[in-house]
C-alpha atoms as a PDB file:
ATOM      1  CA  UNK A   1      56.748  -8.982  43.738  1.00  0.00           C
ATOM      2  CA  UNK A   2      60.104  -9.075  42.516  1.00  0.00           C
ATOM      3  CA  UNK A   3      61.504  -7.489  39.485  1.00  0.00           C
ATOM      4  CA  UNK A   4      61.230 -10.257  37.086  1.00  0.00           C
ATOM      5  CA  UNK A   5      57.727 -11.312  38.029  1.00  0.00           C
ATOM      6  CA  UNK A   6      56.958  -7.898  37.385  1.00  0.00           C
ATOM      7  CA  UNK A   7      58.284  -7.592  33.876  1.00  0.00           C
ATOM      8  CA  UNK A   8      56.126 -10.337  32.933  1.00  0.00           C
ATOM      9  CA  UNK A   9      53.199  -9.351  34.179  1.00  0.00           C
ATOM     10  CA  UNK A  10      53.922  -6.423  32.033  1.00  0.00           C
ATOM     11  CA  UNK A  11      54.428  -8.247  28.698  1.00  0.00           C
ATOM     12  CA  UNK A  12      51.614 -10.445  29.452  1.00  0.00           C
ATOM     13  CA  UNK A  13      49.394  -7.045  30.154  1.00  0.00           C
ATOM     14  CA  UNK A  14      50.689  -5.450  26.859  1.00  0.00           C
ATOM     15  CA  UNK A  15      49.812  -8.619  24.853  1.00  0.00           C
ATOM     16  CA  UNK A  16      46.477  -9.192  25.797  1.00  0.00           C
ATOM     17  CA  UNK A  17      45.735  -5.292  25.376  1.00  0.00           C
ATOM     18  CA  UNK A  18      47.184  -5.312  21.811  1.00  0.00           C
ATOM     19  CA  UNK A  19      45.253  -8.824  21.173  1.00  0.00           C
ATOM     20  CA  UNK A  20      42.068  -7.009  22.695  1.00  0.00           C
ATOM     21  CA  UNK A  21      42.595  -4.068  19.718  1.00  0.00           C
ATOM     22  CA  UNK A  22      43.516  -6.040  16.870  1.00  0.00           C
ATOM     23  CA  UNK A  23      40.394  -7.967  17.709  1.00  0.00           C
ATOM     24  CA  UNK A  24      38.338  -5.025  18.133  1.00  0.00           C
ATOM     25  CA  UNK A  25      39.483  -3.236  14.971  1.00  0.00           C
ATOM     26  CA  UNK A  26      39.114  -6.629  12.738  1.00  0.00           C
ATOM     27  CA  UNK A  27      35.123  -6.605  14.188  1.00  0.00           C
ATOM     28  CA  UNK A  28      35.223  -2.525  13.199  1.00  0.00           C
ATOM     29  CA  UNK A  29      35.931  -3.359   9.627  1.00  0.00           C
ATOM     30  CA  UNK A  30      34.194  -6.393   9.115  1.00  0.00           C
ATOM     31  CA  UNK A  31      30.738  -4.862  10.133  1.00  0.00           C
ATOM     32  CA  UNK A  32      30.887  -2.332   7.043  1.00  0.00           C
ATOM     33  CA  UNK A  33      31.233  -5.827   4.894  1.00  0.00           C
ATOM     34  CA  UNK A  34      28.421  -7.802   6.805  1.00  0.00           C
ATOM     35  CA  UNK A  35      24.865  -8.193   4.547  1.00  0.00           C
ATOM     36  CA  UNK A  36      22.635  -9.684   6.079  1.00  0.00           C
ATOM     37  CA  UNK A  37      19.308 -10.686   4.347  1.00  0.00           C
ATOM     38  CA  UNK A  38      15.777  -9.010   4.628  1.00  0.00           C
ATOM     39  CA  UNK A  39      12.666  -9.747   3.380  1.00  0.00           C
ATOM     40  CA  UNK A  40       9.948  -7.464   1.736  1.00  0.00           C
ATOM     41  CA  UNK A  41       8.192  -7.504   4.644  1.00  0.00           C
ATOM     42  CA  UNK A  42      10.670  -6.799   7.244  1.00  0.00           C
ATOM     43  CA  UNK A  43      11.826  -4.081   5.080  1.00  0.00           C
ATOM     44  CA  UNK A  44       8.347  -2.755   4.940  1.00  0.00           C
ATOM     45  CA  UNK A  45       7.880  -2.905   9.051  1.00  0.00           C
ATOM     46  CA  UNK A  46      11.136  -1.125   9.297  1.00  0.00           C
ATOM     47  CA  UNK A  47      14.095  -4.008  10.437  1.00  0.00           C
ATOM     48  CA  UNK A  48      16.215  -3.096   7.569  1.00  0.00           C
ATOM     49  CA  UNK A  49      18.655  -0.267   8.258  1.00  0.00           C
ATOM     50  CA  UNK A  50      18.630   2.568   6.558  1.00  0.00           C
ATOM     51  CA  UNK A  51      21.933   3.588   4.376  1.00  0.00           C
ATOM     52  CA  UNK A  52      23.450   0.280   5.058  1.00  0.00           C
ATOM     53  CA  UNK A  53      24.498  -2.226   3.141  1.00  0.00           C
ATOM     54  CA  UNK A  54      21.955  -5.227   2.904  1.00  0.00           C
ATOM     55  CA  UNK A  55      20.470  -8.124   0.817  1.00  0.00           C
ATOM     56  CA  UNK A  56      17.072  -8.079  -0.167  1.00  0.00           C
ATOM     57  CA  UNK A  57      15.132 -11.086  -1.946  1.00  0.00           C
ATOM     58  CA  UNK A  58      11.783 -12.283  -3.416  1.00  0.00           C
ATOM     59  CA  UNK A  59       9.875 -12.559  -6.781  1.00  0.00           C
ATOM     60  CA  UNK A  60      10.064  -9.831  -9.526  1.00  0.00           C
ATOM     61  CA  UNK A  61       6.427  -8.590  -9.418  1.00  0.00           C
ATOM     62  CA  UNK A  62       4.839  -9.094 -13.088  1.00  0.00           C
ATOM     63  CA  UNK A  63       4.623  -6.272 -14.953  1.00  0.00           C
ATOM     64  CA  UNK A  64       6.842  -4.185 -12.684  1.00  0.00           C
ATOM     65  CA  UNK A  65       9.830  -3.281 -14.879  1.00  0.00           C
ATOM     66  CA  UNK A  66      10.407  -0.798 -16.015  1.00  0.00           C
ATOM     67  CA  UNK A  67      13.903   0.253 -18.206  1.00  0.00           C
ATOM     68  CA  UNK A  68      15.337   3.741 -19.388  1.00  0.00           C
ATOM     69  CA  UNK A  69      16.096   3.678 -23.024  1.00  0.00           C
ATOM     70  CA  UNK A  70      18.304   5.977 -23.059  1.00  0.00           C
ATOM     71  CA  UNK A  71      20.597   4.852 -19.859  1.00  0.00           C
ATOM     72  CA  UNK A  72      20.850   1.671 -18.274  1.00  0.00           C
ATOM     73  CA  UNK A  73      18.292   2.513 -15.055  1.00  0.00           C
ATOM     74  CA  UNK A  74      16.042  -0.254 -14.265  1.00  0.00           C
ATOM     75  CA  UNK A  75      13.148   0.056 -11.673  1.00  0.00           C
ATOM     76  CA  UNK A  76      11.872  -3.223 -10.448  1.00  0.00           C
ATOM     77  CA  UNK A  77       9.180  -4.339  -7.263  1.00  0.00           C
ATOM     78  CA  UNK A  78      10.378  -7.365  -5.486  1.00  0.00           C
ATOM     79  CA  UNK A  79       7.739  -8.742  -3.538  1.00  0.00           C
ATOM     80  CA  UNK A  80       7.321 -11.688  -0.966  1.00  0.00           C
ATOM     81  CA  UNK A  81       3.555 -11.550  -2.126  1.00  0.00           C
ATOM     82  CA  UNK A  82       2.968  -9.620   0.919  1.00  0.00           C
ATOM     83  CA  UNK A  83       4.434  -6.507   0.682  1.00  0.00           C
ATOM     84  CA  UNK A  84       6.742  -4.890  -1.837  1.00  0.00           C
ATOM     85  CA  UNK A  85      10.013  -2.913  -2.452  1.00  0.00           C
ATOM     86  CA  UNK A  86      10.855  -0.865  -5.475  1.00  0.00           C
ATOM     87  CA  UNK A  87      13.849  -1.359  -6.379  1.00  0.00           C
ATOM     88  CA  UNK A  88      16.633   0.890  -8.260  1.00  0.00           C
ATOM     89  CA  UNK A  89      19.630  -0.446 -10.085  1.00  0.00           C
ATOM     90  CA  UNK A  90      21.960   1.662 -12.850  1.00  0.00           C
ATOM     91  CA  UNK A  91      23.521  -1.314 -15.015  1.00  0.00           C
ATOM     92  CA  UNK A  92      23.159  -4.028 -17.126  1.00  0.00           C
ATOM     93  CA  UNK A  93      20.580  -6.739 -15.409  1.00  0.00           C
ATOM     94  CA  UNK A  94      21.580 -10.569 -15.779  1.00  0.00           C
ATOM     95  CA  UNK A  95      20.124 -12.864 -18.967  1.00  0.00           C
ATOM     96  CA  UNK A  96      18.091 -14.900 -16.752  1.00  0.00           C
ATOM     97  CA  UNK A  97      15.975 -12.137 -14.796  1.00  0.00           C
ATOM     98  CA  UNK A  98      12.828 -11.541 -15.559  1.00  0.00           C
ATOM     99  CA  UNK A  99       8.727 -11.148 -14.182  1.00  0.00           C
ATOM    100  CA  UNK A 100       8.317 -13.724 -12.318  1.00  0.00           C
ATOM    101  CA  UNK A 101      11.520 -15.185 -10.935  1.00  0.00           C
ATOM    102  CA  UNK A 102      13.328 -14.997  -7.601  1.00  0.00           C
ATOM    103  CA  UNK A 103      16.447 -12.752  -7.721  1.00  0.00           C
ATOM    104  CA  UNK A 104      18.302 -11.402  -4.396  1.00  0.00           C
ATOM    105  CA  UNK A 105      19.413  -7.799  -4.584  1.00  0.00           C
ATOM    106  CA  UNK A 106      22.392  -6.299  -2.789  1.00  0.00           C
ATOM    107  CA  UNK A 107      22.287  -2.507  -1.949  1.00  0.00           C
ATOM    108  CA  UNK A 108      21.748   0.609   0.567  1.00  0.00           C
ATOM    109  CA  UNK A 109      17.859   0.917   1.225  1.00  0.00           C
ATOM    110  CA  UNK A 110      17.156   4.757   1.853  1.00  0.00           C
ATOM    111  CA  UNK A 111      13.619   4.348   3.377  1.00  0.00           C
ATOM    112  CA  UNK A 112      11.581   4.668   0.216  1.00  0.00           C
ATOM    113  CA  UNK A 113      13.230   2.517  -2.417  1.00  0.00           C
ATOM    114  CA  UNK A 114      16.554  -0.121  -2.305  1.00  0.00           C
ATOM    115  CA  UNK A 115      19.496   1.568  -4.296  1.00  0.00           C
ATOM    116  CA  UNK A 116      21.198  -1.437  -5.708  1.00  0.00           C
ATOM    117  CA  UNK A 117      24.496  -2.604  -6.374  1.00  0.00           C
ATOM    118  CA  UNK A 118      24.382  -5.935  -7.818  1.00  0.00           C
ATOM    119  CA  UNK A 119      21.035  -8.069  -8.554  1.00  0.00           C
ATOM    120  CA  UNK A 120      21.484 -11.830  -8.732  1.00  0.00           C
ATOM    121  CA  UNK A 121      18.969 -13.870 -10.883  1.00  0.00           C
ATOM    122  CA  UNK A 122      18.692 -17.387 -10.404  1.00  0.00           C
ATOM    123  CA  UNK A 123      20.682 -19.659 -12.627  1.00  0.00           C
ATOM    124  CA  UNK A 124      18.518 -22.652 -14.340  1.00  0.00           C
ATOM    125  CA  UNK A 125      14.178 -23.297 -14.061  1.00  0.00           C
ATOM    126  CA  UNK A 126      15.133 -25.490 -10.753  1.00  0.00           C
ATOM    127  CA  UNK A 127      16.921 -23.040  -8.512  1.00  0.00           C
ATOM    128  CA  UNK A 128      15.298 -20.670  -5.853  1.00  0.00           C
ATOM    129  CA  UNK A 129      17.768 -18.816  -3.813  1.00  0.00           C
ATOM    130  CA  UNK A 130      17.468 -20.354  -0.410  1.00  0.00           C
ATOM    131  CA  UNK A 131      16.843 -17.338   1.356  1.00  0.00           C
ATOM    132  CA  UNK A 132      14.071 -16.230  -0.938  1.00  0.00           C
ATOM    133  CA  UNK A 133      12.680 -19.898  -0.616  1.00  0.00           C
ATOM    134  CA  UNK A 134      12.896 -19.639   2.761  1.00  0.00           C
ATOM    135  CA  UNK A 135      11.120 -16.216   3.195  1.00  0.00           C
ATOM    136  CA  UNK A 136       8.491 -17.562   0.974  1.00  0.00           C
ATOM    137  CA  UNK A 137       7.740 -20.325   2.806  1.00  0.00           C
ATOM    138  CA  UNK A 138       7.550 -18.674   6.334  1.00  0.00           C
ATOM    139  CA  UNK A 139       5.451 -15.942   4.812  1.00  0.00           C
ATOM    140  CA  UNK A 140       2.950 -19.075   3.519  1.00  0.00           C
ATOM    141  CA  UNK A 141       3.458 -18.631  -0.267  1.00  0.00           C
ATOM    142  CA  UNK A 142       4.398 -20.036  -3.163  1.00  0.00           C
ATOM    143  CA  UNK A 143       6.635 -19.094  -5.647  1.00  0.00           C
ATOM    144  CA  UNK A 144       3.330 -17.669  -7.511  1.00  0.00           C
ATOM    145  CA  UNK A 145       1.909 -15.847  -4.676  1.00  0.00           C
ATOM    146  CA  UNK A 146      -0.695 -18.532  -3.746  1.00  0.00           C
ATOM    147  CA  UNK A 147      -0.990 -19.792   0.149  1.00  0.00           C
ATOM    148  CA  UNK A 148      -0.013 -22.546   0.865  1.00  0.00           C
ATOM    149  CA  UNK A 149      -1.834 -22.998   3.884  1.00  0.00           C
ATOM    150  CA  UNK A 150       1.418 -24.522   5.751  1.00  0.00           C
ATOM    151  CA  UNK A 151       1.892 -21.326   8.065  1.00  0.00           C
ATOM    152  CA  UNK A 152      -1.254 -22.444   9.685  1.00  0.00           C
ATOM    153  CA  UNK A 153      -0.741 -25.996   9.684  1.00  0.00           C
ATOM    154  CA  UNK A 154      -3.893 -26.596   8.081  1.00  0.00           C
ATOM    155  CA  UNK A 155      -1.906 -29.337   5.917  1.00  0.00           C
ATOM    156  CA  UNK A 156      -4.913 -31.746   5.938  1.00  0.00           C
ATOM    157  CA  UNK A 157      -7.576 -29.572   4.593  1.00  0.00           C
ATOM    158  CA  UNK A 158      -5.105 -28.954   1.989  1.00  0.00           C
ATOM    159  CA  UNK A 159      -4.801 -32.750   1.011  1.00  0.00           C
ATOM    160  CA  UNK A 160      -8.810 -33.320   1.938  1.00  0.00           C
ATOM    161  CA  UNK A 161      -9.830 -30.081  -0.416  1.00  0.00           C
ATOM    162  CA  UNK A 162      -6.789 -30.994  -3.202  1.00  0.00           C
ATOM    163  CA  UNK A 163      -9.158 -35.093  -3.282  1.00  0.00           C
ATOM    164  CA  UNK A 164     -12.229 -33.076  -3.499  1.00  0.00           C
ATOM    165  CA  UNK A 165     -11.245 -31.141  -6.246  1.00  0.00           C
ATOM    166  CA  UNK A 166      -9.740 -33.860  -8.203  1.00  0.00           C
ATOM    167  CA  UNK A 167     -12.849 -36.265  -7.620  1.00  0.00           C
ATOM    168  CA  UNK A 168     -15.090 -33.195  -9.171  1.00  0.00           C
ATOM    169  CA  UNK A 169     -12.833 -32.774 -11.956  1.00  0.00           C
ATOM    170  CA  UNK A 170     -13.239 -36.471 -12.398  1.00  0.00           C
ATOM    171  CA  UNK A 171     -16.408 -36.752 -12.422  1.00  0.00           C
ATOM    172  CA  UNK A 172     -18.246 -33.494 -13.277  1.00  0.00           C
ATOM    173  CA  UNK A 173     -21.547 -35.595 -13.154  1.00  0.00           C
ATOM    174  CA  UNK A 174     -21.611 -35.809  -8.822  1.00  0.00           C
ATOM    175  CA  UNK A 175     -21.530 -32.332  -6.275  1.00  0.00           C
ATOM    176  CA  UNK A 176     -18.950 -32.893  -3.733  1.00  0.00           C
END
């Protein structure tokens, strides 16, 4: 190999190394920053990491919250109708949350309850966060906590027992 074919392969060597670590250390320091979503249940059956940083979503359980006068603690249950997590968040919550409503919460769950940083509330009557949607639907609920019956595909009886139903209510005279 002569000399100059030599020096190249030597500054071609030396850029893919320092290529290699710059990509390496950008993938270091972006997986502190990456959130990625859980549900209630997957929390509950242990998926979620423990003193990381993730995203958790569902519906406020009704008559779950509960606020410190004194400070600005909040303890909430999100639920996905099949399980729950408590959640624990030190600030000001947003306008629109409330019992009942979807909200996705961002913070470090330690294996009993999710310490939160930030809680997001949905922003008009319309809007479902599409992750909570999402989790909803795949768990077979609606935003109320009743089945849908879609997880089973049992979409007829659904339709045939929704007729029934409104045939009875039509006639309250004749038994289905």
């Amino acid at each position: 190999m002569t000399p100059k074919r030599k020096q190249r392969l030597y500054i071609v060597t030396a850029i893919v190394l320092l290529a290699a670590l710059a990509v390496g250390l950008t993938l270091y320091a972006l997986r502190a920053n990456i959130n990625a979503f859980y549900t209630p249940t997957q929390i509950a059956s242990g998926e979620a990491p423990q003193g990381r940083q993730i995203r958790a979503g569902g519906m406020v359980r009704d008559g779950s919250v509960r606020r410190d006068n004194e400070t600005l603690d909040a303890i909430f249950t999100v639920t996905d109708f099949d399980h729950d997590v408590t959640v624990h968040y030190q600030g000001i919550l947003p306008d629109l949350f409330r019992e009942g409503q979807g909200v996705v919460v961002m913070g470090a769950f330690d294996g009993e309850h999710l310490e939160a940083s930030e809680v997001l509330a949905k922003h008009d009557e319309k809007y479902m966060p599409p992750e909570v949607s999402e989790a909803l639907k795949a768990s077979g609920r609606d935003v109320s906590g009743n089945r849908t019956g879609i997880e089973t595909g049992n979409t007829a009886d659904i339709k045939a027992s929704d007729s029934s139903a409104a045939k009875a209510a039509l006639d309250p005279q004749e038994t289905p």
